[in-house]
Protein backbone atom coordinates (compact mmCIF):
# COMPACT_ATOMS: atom_id res chain seq x y z
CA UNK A 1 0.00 0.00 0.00
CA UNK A 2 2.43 2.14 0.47
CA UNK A 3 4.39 1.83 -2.57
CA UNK A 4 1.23 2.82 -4.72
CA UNK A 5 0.90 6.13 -2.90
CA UNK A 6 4.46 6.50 -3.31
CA UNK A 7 4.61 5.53 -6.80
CA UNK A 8 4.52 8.80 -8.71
CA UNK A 9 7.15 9.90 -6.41
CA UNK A 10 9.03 6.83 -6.80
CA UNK A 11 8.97 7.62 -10.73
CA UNK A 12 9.84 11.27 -10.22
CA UNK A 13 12.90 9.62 -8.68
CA UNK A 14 14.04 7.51 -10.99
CA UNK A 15 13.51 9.68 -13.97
CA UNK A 16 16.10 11.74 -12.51
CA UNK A 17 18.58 9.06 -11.82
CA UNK A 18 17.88 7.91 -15.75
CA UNK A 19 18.85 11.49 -16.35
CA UNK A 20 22.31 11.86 -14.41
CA UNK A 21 23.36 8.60 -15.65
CA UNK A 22 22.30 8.98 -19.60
CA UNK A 23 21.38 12.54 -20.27
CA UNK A 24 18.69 14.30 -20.80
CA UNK A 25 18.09 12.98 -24.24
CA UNK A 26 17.30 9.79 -22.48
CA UNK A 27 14.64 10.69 -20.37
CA UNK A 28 13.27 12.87 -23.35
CA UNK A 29 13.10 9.96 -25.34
CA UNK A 30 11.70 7.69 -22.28
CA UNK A 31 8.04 10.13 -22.44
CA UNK A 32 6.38 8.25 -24.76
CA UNK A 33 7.39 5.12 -23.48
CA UNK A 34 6.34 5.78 -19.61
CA UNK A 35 3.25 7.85 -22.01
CA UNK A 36 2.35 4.21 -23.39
CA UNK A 37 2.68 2.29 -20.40
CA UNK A 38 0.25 4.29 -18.44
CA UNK A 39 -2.09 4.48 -21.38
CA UNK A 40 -1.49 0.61 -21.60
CA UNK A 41 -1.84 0.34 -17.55
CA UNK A 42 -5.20 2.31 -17.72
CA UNK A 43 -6.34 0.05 -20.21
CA UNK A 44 -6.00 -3.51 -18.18
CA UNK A 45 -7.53 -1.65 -15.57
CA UNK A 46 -10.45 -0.77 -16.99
CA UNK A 47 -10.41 -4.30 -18.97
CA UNK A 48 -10.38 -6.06 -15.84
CA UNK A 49 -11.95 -4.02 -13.23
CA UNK A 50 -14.25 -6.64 -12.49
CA UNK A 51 -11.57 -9.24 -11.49
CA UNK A 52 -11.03 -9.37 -7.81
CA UNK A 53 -7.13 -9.80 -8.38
CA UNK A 54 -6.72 -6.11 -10.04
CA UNK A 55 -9.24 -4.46 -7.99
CA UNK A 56 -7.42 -5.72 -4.73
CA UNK A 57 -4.64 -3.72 -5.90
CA UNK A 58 -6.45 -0.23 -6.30
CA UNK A 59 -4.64 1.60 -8.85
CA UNK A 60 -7.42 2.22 -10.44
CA UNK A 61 -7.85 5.17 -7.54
CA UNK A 62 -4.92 7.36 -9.31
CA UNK A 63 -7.44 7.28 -12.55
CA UNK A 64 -10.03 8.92 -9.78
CA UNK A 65 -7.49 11.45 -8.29
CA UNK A 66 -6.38 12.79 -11.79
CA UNK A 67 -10.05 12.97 -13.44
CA UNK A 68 -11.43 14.61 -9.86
CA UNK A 69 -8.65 16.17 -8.11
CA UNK A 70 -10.98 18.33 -6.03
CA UNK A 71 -12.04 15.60 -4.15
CA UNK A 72 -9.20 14.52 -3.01
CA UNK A 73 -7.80 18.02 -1.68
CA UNK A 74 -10.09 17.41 1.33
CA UNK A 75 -8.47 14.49 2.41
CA UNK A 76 -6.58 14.36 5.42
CA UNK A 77 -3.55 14.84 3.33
CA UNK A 78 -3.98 17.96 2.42
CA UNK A 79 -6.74 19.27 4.58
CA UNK A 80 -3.95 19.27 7.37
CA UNK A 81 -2.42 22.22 5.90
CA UNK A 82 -5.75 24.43 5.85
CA UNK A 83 -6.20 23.24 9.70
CA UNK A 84 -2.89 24.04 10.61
CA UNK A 85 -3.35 27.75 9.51
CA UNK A 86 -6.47 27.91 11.38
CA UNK A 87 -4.34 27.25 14.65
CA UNK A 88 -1.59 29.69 13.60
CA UNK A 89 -4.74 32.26 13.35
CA UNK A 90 -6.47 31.02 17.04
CA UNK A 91 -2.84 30.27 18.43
CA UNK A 92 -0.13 32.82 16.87
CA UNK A 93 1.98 31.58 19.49
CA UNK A 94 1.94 28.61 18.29
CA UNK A 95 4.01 29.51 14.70
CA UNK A 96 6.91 30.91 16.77
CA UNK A 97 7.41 28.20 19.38
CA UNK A 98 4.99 25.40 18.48
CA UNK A 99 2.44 23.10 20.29
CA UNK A 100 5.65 21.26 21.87
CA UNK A 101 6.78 17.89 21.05
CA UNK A 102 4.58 15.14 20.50
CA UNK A 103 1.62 17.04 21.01
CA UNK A 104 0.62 17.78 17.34
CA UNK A 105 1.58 15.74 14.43
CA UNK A 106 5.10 13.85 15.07
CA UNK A 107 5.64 10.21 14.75
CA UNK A 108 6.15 10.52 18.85
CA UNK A 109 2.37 12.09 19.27
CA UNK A 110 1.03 9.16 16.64
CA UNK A 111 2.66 6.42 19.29
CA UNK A 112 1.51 8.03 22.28
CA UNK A 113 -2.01 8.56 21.07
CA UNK A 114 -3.46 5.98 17.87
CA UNK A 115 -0.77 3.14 18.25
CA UNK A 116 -2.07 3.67 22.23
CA UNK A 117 -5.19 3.23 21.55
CA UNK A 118 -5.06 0.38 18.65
CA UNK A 119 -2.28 -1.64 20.18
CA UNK A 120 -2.31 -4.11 17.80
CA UNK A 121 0.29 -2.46 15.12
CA UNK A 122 3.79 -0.36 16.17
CA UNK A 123 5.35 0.49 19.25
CA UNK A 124 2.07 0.80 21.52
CA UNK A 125 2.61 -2.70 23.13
CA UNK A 126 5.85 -1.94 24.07
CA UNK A 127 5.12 1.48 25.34
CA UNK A 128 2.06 -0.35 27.56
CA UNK A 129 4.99 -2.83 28.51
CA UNK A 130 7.66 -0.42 29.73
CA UNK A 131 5.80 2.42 30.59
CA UNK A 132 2.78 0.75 32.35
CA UNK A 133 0.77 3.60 30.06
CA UNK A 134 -2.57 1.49 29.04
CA UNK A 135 -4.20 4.86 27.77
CA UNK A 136 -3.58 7.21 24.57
CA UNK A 137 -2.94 10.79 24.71
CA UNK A 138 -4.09 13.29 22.74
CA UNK A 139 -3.17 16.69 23.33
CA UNK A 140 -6.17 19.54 23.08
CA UNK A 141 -5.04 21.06 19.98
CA UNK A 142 -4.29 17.73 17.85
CA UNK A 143 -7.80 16.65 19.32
CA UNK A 144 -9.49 20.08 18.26
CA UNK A 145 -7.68 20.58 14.54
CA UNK A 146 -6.44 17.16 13.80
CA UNK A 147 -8.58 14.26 15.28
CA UNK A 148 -12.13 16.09 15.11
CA UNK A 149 -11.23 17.30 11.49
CA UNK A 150 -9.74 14.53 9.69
CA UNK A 151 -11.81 11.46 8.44
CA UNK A 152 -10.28 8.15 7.49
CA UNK A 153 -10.26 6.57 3.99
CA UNK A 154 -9.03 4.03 2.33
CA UNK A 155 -7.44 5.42 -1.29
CA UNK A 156 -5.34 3.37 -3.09
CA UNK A 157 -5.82 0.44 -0.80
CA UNK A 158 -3.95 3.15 2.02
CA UNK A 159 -4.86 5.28 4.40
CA UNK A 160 -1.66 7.37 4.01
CA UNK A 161 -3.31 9.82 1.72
CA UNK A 162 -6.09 10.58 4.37
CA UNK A 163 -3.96 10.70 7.20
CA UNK A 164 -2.57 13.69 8.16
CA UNK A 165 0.78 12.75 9.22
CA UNK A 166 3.67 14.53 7.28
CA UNK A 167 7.05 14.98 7.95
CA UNK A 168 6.95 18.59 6.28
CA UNK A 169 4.49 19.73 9.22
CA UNK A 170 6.01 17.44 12.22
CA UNK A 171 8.48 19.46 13.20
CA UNK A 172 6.97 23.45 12.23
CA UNK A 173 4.21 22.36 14.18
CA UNK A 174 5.90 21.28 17.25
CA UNK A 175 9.06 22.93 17.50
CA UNK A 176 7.67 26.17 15.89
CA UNK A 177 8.48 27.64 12.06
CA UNK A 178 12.31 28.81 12.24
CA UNK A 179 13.49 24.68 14.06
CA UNK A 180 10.90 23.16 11.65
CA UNK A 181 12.28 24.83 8.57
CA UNK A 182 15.70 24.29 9.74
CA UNK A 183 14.92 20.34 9.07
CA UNK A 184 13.36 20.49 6.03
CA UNK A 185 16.48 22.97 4.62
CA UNK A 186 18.55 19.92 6.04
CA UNK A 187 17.11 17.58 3.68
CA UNK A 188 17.02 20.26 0.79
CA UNK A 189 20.92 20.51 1.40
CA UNK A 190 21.28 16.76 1.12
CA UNK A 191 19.98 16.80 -2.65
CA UNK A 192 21.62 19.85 -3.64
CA UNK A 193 25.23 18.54 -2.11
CA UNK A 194 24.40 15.34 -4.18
CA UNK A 195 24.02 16.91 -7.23
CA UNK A 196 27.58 18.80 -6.26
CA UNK A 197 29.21 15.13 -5.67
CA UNK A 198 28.38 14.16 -8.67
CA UNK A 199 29.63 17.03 -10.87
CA UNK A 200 33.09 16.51 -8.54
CA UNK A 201 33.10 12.60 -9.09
CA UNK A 202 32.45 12.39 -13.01
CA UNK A 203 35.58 14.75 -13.20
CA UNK A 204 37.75 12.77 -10.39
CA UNK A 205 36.24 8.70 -9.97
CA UNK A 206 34.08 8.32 -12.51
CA UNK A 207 33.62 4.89 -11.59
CA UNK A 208 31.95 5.82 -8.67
CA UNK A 209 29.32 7.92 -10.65
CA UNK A 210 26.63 4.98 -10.20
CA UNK A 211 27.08 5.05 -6.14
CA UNK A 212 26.56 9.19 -6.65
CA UNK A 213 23.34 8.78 -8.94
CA UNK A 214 22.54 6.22 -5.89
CA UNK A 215 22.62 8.95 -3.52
CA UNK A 216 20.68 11.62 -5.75
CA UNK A 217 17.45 9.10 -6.06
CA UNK A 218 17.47 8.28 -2.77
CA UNK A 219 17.52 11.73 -1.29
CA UNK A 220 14.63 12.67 -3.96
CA UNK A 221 12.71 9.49 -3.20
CA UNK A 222 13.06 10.62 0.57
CA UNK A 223 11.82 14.51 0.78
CA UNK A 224 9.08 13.98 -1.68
CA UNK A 225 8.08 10.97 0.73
CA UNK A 226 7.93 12.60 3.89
CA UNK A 227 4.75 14.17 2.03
CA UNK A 228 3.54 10.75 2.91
CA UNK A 229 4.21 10.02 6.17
CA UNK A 230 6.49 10.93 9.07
CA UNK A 231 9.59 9.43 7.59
CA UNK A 232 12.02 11.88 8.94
CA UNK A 233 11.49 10.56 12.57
CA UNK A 234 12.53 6.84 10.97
CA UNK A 235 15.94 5.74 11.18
CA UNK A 236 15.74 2.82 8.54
CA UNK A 237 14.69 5.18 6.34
CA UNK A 238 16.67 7.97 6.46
CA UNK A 239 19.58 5.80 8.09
CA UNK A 240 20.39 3.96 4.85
CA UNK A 241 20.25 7.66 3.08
CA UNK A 242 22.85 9.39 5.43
CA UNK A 243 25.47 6.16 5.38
CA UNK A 244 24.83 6.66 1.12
CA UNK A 245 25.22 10.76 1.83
CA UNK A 246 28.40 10.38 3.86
CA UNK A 247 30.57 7.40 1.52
CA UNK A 248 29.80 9.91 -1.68
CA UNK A 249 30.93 12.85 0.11
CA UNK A 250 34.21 10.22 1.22
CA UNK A 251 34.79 9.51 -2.45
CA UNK A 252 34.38 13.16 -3.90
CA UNK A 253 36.79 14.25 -1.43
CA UNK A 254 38.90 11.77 -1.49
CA UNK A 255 42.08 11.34 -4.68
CA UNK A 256 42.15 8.20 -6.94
CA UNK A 257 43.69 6.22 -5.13
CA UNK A 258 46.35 4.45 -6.44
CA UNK A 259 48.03 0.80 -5.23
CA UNK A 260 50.91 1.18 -3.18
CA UNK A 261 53.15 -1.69 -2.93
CA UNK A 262 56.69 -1.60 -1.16
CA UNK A 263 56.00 1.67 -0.97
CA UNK A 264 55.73 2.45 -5.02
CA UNK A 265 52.30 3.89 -6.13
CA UNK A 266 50.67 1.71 -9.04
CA UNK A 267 48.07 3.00 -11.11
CA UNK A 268 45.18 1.05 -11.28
CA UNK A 269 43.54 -0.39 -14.55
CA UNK A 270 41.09 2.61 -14.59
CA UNK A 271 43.59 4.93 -14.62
């Protein structure tokens, strides 16, 4: 489920990585091909809509969102955004210095409150377990421009697009405007320093240039995600992203190397 809400994001991603590795020409050329194979995609849909198999597998929701993308503006999703500024306009304190953490719409406030009160998916259990804590929380301002506004449903076999979790709130929320921004300039920094390594490794190890382009789709693949979901707050996903982030900046920094033996350099076969 949630590769199908990520999916157009996933593509965004990988059109780009076609594009560092081949050119521009390539990805130019690759329009009417990803052109046919949604036109071919739409088709088996709506061929075999019928057929429990396909349904199951709801893409047939994205056909929905692009004919009536009105409708799905007031989904939790995107809703959150309009309720946020409606507690920026009750509760201008609130922009400068936040609601405080967990209290609004962090991955820490969804464990403490929904995983609290499901316990059956997460790290509720364990909280119950360690904490003795066998109630949720909900702050008053989640409960008065969050819970009482947003209404869950399923789209794309997910509730991820009616759920108003996002990393790109989390943080402004809680922490106030100038931390939250701080994190989200973090992550914009990441893609433009990977586009930087690149330019630096064609020019010094080229053959590293795969392990760069690497590093620029999944940085991409991550910000436009954390439209999803709070993936920010999630250390196997942005874990994997940093360890990629911090061995290209190692290998644009870092010389060819060359094999020393008995103290003579050799130059290797790529050189």
């Amino acid at each position: 489920s949630q590769f199908r809400a990520g999916l157009p994001f996933f593509l965004i991603s990988y059109i780009i990585m076609i594009g560092m590795i081949y050119g521009k020409k390539i990805v130019l050329r690759s329009i009417p091909i990803f052109a046919f194979l949604l036109i071919l995609s739409y088709l088996i849909v709506t061929l075999t809509k019928k057929e429990q198999v396909v349904e199951g597998l709801k893409f047939e929701d994205w056909l929905e969102i692009v004919s009536e993308p009105n409708r799905f503006l007031s989904m939790g999703k995107f809703s959150i955004y309009g309720s946020t500024l409606d507690m920026y306009n009750q509760y201008p304190q609130t922009l400068i210095i936040g609601t405080g953490p967990g209290n609004f719409l962090s991955r820490a406030n969804n464990a403490f409150s929904y995983e609290m009160l499901v316990k059956t998916k997460g790290v509720g259990p364990i909280i119950s377990q360690l904490f003795g804590i066998n109630y949720p929380y909900f702050s008053d301002l989640h409960m008065k421009f969050v819970y009482n506004r947003i209404i869950p449903e399923a789209v794309l076999g997910t509730f991820q697009l009616s759920n108003p979790y996002t990393s790109y709130l989390s943080a402004i929320t809680e922490v106030g405007i100038f931390g939250g921004l701080a994190i989200i300039f973090i992550y914009i920094f990441i893609i433009r320093k990977s586009f930087y390594y690149l330019r630096i490794i064609r020019n010094k190890n080229p053959r590293f240039v795969p392990l760069s382009v690497a590093l620029i789709g999944g940085a991409t693949y991550l910000f436009q995600l954390a439209f999803l979901e709070n993936y920010w707050e999630q250390a196997r996903v942005t874990l994997p992203v940093w360890l990629l982030f911090w061995a290209v900046k190692t290998v644009a920094y870092t010389e060819n190397e060359d094999m020393v033996v008995d103290g003579k350099a050799l130059q290797t076969e790529d050189q």
